[in-house]
Protein backbone atom coordinates (compact mmCIF):
# COMPACT_ATOMS: atom_id res chain seq x y z
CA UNK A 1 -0.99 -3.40 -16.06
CA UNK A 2 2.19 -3.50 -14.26
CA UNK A 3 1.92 -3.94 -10.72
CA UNK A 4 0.83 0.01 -8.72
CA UNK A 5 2.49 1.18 -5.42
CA UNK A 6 1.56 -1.27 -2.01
CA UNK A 7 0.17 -3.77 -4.40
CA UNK A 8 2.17 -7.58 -3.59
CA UNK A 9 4.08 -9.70 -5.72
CA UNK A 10 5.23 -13.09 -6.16
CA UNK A 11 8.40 -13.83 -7.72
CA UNK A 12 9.94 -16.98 -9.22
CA UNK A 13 12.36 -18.33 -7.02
CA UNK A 14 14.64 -19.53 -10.08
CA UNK A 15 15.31 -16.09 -10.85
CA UNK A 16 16.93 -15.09 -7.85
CA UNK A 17 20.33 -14.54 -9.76
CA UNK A 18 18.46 -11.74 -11.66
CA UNK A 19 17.48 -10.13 -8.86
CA UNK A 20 19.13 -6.72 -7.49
CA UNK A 21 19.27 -6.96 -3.92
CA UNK A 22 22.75 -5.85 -1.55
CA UNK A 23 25.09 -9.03 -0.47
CA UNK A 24 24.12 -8.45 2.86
CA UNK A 25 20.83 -9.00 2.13
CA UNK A 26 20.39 -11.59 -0.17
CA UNK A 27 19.99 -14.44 2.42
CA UNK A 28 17.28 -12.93 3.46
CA UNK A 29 16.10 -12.51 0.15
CA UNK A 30 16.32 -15.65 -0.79
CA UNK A 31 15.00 -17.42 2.54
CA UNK A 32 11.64 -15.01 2.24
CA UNK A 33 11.14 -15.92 -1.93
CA UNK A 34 11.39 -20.15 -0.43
CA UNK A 35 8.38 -19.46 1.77
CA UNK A 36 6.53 -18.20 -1.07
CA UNK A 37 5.57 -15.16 0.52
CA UNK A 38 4.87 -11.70 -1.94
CA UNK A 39 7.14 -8.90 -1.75
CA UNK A 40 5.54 -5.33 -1.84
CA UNK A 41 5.96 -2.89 -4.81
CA UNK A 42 7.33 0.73 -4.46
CA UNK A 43 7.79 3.73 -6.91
CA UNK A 44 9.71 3.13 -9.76
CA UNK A 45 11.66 5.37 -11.72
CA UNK A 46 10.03 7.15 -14.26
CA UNK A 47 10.82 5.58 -17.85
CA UNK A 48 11.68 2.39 -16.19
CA UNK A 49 10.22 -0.97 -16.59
CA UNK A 50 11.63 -2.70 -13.59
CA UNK A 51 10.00 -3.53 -10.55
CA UNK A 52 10.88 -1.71 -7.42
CA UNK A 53 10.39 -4.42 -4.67
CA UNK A 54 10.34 -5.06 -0.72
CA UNK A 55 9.76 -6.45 2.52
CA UNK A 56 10.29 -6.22 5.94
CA UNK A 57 12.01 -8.43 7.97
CA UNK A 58 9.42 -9.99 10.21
CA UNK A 59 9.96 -8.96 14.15
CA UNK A 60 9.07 -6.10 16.83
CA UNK A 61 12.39 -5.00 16.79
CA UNK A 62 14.12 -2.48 14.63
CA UNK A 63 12.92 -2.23 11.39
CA UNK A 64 14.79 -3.81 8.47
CA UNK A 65 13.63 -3.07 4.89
CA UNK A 66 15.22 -5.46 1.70
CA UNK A 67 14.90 -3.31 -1.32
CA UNK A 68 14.80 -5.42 -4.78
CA UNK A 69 15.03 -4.83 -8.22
CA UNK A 70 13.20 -6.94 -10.05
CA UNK A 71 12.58 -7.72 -13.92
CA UNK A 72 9.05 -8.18 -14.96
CA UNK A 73 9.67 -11.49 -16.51
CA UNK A 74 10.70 -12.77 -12.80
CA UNK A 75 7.18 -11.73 -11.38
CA UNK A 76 4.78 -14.54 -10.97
CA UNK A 77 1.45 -12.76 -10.23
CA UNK A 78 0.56 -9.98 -8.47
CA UNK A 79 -2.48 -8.66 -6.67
CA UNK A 80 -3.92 -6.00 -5.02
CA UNK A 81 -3.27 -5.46 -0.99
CA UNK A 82 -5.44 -7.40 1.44
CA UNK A 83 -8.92 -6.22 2.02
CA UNK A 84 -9.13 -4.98 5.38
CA UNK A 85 -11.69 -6.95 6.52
CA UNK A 86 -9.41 -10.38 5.64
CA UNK A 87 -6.95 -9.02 7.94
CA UNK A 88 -9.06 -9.55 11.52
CA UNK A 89 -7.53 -13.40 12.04
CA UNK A 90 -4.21 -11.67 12.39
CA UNK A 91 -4.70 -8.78 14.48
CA UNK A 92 -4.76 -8.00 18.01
CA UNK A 93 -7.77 -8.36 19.49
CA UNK A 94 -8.07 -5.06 20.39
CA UNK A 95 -7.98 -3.85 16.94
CA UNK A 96 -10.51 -6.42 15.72
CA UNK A 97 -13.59 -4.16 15.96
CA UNK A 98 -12.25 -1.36 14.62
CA UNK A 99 -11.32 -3.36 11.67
CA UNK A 100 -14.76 -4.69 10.91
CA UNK A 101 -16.54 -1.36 11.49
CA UNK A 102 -14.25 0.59 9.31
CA UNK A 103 -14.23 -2.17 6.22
CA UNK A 104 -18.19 -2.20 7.23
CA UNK A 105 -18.85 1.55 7.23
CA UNK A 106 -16.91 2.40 4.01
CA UNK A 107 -18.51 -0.64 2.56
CA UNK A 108 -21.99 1.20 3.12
CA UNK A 109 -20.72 4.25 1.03
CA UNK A 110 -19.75 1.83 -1.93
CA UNK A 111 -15.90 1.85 -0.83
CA UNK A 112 -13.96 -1.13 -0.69
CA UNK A 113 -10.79 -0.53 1.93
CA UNK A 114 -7.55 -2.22 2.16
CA UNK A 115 -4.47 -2.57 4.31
CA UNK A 116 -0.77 -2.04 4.31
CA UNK A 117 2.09 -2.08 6.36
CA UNK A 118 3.23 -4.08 9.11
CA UNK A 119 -0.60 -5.67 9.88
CA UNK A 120 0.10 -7.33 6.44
CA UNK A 121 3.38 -8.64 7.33
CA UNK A 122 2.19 -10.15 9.66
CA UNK A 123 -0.49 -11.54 7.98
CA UNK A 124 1.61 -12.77 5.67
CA UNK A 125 4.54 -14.29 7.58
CA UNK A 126 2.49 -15.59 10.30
CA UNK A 127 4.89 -13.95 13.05
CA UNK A 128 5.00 -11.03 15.25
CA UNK A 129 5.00 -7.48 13.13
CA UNK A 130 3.29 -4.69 15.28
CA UNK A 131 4.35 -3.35 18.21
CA UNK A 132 2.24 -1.37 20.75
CA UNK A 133 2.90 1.67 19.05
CA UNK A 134 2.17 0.64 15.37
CA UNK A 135 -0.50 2.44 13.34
CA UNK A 136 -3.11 0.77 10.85
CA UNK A 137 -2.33 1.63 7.47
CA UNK A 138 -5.00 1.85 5.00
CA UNK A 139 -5.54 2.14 1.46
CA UNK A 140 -9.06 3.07 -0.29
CA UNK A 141 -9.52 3.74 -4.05
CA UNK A 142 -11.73 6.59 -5.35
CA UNK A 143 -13.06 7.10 -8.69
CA UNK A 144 -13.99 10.89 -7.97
CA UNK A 145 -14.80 13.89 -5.60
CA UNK A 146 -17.83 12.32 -4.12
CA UNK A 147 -16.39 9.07 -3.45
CA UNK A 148 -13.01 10.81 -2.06
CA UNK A 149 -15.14 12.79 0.68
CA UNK A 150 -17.10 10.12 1.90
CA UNK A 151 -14.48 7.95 2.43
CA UNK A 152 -12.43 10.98 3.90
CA UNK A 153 -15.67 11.28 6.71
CA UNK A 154 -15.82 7.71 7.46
CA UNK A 155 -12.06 7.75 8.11
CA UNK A 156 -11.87 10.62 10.17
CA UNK A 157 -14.61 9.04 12.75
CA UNK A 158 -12.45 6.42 13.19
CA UNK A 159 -9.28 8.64 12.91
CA UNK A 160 -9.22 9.61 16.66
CA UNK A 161 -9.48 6.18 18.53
CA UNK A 162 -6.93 4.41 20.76
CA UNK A 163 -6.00 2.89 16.94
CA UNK A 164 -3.94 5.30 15.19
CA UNK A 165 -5.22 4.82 11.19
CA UNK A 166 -2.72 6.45 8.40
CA UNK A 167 -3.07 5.26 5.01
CA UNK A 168 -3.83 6.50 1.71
CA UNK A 169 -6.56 7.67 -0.59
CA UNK A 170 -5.95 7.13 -4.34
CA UNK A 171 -8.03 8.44 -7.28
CA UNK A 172 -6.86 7.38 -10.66
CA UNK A 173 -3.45 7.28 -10.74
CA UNK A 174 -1.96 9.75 -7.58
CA UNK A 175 -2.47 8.65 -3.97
CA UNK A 176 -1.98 11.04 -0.97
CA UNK A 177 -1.96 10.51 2.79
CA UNK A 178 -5.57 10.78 4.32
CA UNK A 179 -4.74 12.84 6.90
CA UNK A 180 -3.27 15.58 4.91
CA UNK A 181 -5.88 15.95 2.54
CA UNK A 182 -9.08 16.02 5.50
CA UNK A 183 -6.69 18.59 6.79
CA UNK A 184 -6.49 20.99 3.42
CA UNK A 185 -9.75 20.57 2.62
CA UNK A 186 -11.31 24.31 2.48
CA UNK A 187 -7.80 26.19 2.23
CA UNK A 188 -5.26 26.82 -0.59
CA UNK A 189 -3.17 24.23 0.73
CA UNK A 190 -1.63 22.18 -1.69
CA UNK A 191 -0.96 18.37 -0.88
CA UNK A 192 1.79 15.87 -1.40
CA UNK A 193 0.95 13.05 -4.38
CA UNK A 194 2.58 9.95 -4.96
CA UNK A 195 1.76 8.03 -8.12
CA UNK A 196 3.68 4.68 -9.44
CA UNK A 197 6.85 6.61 -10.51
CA UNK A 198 6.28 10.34 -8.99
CA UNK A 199 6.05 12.55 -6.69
CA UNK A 200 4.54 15.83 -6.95
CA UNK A 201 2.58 18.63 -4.95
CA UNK A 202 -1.39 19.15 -5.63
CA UNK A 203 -4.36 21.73 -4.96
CA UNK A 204 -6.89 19.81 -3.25
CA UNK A 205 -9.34 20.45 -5.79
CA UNK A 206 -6.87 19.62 -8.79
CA UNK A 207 -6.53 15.85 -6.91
CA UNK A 208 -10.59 15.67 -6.37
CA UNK A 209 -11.32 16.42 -9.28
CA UNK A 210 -9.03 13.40 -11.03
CA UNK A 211 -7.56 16.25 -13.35
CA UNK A 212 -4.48 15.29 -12.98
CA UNK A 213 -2.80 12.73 -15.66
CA UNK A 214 -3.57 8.74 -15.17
CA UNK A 215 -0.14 7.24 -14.31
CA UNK A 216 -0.55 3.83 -14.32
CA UNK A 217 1.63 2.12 -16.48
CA UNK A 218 0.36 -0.69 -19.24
CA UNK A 219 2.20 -3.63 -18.78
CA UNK A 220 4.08 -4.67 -22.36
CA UNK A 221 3.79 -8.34 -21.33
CA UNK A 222 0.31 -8.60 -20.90
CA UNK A 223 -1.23 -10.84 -23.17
């Protein structure tokens, strides 16, 4: 399978002058692929093989995304994000409990969580990434309904803390933010679903109840 949305990549470094990446930021580009650290996959186009790549620029300061365009052949290996619970080395201390009792709580409903965002950067780069006002962002894989709203209860208990947690929930191939689904639960609401390569609105019940298509994308190199 091709690599899905958050999920990080390692390129080769001798394929640099195949990569798609702005003059401006191809320094950066190639200082970040010498330190052997992933980049982190985004939505590709629909009907289009290439991998949509990135990475932050480690700091507290203003943000600065490098967006790459990568051909499969220049991908290494790729893996799903960090379990949550592998993350606790690199966070503040003050998020360190949280962490454990939310990886521990969705672990006891059969749900295994993982991270995003600018906790994993710094993970990852072993420098400063989060500022006082960053959020955790989380990402936990459903297979159906059930699973969906128990993971959706043990997020909102922790939803409310001093640590802000946004994220994801994905079933099948569509993800959608947390938040806005525990919020149109019980109404006609429809929500806001992302898969690898699309975006498109959903009745709650239509994304519960993993009607919608599978977009995941076979990868034609797999062996």
């Amino acid at each position: 399978m091709l690599p899905r949305r958050h999920d990080l990549v390692w390129l080769d470094p001798e394929a640099l002058d195949c990569l798609e990446v702005s003059d401006d930021d191809r320094p950066l580009l190639t200082d970040w692929l010498q330190q052997a650290r992933p980049l982190v996959t985004g939505r590709r186009e629909p009907g289009d093989a290439r991998l949509r790549l990135g990475f932050t620029v480690s700091g507290v300061g203003a943000r600065r995304r490098v967006g790459v365009i990568a051909p499969r052949e220049a991908r290494v290996r790729h893996t799903p994000p960090p379990l949550l619970i592998d993350l606790c080395a690199s966070a503040p201390v003050s998020w360190c409990a949280t962490l454990i009792d939310l990886a521990t709580d969705m672990a006891a409903v059969g749900q295994t969580i993982r991270a995003y965002g600018s906790l994993v950067n710094q993970h990852l780069s072993a420098q400063p990434c989060l500022r006082p006002d960053s959020d955790l962002d989380v990402l936990a894989d459903c297979t159906d309904r059930a699973q969906a709203i128990d993971a959706l209860r043990v997020l909102d208990r922790f939803g409310h803390g001093h640590l802000r947690i946004d994220g994801e929930l994905r079933i099948g191939g569509w993800a959608v933010a947390w938040r806005e689904l525990a919020g149109a639960l019980g109404t006609q609401r429809s929500v806001l679903t992302k898969s690898d390569t699309a975006v498109r609105l959903m009745s709650v019940d239509e994304f519960l109840d993993a009607s919608h298509a599978d977009e995941r994308t076979p990868d034609p190199l797999a062996a």
